[in-house]
N, C-alpha and C. Protein backbone atom coordinates (compact mmCIF):
# COMPACT_ATOMS: atom_id res chain seq x y z
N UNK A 1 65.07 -135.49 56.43
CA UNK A 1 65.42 -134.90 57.71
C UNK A 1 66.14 -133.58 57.47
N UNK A 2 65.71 -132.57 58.07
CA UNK A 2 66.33 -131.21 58.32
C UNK A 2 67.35 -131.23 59.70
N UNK A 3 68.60 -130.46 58.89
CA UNK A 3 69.68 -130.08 60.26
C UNK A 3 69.20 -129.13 60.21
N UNK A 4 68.68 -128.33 61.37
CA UNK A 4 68.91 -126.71 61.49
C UNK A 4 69.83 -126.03 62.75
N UNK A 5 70.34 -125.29 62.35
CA UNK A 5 71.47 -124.24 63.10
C UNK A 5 70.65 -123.16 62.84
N UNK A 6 70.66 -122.99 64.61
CA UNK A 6 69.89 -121.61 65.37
C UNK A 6 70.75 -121.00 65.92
N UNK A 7 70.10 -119.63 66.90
CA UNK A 7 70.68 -118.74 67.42
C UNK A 7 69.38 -118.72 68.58
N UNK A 8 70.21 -118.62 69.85
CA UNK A 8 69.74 -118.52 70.95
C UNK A 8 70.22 -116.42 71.22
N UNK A 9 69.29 -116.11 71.96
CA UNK A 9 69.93 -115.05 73.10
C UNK A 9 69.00 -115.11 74.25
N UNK A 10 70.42 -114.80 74.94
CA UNK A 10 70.28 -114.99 76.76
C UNK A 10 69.44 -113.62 77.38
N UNK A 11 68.45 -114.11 78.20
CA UNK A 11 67.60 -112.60 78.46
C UNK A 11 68.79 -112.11 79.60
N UNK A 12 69.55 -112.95 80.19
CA UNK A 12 70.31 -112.60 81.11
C UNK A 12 71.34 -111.82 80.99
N UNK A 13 72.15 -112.50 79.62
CA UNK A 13 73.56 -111.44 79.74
C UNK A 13 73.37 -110.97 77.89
N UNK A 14 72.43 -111.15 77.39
CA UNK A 14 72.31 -110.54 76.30
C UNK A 14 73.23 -111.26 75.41
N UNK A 15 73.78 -112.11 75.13
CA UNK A 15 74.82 -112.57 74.41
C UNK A 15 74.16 -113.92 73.77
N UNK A 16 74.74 -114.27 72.06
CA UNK A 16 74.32 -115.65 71.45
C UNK A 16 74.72 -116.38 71.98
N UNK A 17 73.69 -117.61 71.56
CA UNK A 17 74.25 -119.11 71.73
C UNK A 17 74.22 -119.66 70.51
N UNK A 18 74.75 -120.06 69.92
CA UNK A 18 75.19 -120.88 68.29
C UNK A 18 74.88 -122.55 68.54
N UNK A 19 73.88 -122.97 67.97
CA UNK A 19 74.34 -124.89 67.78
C UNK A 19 73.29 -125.30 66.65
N UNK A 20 73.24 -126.70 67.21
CA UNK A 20 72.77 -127.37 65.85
C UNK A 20 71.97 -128.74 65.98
N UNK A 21 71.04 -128.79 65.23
CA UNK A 21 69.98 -129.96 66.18
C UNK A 21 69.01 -130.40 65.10
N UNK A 22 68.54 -131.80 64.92
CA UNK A 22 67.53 -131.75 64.16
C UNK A 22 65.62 -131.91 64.54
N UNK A 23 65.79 -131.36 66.06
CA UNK A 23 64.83 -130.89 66.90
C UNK A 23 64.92 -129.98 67.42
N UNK A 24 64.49 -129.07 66.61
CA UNK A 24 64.75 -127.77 67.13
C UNK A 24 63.56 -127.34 68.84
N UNK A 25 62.29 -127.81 68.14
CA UNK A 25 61.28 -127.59 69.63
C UNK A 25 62.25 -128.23 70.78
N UNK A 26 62.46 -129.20 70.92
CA UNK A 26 63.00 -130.36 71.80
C UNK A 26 64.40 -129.69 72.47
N UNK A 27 65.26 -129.08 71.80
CA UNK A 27 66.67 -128.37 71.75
C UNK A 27 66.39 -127.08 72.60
N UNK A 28 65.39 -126.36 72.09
CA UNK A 28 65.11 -125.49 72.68
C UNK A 28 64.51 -125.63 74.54
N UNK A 29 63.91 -126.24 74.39
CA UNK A 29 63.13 -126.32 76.08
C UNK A 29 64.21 -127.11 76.86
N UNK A 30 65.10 -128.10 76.03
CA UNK A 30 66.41 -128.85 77.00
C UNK A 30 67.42 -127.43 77.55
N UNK A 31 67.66 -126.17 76.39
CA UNK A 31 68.44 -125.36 76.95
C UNK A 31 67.53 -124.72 78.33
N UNK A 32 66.47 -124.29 78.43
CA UNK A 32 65.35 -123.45 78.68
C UNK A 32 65.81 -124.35 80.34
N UNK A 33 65.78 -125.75 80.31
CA UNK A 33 65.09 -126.40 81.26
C UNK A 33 66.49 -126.36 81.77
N UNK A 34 67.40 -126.15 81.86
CA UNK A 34 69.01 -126.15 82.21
C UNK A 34 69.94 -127.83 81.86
N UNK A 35 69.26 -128.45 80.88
CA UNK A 35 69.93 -129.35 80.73
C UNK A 35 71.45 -129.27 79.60
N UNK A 36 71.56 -127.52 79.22
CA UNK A 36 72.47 -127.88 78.68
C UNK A 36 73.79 -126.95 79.30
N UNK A 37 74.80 -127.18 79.58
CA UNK A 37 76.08 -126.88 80.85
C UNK A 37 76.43 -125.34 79.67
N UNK A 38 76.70 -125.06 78.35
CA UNK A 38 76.62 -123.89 78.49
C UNK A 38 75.55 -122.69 78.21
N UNK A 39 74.76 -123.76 78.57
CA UNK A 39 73.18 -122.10 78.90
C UNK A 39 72.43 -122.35 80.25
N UNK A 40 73.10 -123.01 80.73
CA UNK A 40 72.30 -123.44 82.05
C UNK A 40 72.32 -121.84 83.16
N UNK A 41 73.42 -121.54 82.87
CA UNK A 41 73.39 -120.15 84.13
C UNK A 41 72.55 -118.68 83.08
N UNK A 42 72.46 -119.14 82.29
CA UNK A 42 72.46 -117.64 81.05
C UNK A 42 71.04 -117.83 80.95
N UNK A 43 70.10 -118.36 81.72
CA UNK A 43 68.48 -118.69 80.98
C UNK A 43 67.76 -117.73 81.68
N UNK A 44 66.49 -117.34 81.32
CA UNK A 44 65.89 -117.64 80.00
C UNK A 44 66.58 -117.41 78.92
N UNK A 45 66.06 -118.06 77.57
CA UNK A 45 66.96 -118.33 76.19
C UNK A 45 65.94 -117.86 75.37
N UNK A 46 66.00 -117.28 74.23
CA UNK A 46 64.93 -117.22 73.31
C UNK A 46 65.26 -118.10 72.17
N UNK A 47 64.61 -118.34 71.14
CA UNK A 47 65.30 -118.74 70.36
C UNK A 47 65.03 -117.66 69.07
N UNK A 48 66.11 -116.52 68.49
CA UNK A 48 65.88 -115.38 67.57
C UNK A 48 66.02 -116.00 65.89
N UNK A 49 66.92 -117.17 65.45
CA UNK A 49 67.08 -117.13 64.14
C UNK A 49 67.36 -118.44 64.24
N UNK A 50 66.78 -118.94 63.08
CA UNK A 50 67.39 -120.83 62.98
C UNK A 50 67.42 -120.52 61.21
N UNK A 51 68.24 -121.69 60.58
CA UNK A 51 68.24 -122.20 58.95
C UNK A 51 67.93 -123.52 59.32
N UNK A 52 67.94 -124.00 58.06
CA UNK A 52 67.54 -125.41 57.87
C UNK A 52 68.03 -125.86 56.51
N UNK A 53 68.80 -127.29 56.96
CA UNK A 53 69.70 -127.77 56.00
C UNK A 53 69.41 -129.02 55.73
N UNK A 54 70.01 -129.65 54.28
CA UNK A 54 69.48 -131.06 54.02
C UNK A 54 70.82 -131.95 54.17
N UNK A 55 71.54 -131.15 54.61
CA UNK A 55 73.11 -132.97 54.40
C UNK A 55 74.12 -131.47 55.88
N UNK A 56 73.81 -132.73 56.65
CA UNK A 56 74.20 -132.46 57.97
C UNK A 56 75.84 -131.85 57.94
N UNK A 57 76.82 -131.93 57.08
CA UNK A 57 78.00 -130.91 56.96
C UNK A 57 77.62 -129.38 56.64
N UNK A 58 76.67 -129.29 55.74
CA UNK A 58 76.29 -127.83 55.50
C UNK A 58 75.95 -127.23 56.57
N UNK A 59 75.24 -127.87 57.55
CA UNK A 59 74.67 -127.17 58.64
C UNK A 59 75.80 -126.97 59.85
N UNK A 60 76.48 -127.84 59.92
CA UNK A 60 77.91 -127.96 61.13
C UNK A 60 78.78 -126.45 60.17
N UNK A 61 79.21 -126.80 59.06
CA UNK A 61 80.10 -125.22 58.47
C UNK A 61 78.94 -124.12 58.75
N UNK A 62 78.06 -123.94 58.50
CA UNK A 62 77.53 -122.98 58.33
C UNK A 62 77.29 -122.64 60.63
N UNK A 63 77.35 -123.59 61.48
CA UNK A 63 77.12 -123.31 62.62
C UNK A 63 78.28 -122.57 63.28
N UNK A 64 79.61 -123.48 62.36
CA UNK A 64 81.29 -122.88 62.79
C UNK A 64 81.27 -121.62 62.63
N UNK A 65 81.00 -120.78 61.34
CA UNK A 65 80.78 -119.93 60.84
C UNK A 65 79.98 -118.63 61.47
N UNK A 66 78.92 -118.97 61.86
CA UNK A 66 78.13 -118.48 62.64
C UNK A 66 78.87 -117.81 64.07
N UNK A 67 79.71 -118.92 64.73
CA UNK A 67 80.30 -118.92 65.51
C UNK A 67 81.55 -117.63 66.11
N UNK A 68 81.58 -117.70 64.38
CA UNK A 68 83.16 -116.94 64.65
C UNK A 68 82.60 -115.56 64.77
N UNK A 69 83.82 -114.66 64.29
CA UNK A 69 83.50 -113.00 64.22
C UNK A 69 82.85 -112.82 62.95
N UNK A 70 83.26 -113.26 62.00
CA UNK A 70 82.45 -112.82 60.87
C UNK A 70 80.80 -113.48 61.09
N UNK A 71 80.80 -114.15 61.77
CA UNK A 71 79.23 -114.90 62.01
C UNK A 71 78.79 -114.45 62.39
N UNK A 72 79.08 -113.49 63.65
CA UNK A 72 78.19 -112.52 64.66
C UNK A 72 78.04 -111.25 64.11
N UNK A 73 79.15 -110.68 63.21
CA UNK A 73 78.75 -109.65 62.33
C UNK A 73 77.56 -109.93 61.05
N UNK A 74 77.82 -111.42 61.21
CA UNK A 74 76.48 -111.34 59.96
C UNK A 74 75.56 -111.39 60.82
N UNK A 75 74.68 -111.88 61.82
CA UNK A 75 73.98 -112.14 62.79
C UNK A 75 73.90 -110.72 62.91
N UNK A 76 74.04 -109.85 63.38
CA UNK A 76 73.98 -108.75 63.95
C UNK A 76 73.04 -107.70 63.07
N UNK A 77 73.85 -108.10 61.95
CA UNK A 77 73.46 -107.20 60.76
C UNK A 77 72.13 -107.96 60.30
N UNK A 78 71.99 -109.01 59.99
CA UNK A 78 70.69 -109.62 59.67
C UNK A 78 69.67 -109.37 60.66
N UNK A 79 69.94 -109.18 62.26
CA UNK A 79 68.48 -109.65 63.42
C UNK A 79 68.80 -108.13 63.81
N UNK A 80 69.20 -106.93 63.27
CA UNK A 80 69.55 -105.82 63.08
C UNK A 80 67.72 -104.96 63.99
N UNK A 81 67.40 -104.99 63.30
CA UNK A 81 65.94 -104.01 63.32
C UNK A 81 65.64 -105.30 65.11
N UNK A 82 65.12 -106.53 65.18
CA UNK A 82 65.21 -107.27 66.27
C UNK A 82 66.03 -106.55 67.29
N UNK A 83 67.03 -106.45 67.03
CA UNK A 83 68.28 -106.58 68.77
C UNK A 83 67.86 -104.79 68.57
N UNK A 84 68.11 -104.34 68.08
CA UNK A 84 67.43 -102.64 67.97
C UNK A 84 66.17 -102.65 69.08
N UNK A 85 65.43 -102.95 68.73
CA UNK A 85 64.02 -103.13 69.20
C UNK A 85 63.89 -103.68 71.22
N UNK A 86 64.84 -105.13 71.21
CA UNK A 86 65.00 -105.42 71.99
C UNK A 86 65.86 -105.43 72.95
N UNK A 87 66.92 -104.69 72.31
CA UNK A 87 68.11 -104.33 73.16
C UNK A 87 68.62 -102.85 73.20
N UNK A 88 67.62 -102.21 72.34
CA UNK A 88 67.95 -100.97 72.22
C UNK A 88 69.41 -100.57 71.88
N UNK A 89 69.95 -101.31 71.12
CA UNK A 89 70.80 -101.00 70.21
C UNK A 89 71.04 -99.93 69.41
């Protein structure tokens, strides 16, 4: 079984969503469909970047991480040429 920790962005307010799931198809269309309370007002959702992990702590640190400031600066810098493109960055 794969954990993977993705990255959502909101077509609405332009901003990530960070979590962690080992259904990612399934995870995705629950945010999409408003079943989840913090993307329910922010949808449509895309889904821009996921990893995939084999022992479910790697994937929770690596989601915290993600989370913080240094996470969104890595995010930023990695989906770089992406959010350029689509956000005109």
């Amino acid at each position: 079984m794969f954990y993977l920790v993705y990255t959502l962005l909101s077509q609405k307010d332009n901003k990530f969503y960070i979590g962690s799931t080992t259904n990612l198809k399934n995870r995705v269309k629950d945010h999409n469909a408003g079943k989840n309370i913090s993307t329910k007002n922010r949808r449509p959702l895309d889904l821009i970047y996921f990893e995939g992990y084999i022992d479910k702590r790697y994937a929770l640190g690596r989601e915290k991480f993600l989370k913080s400031g240094s996470g969104h600066r890595y995010l930023n810098k990695q989906l770089k040429h992406y959010l350029k493109d689509r956000l005109n960055y």
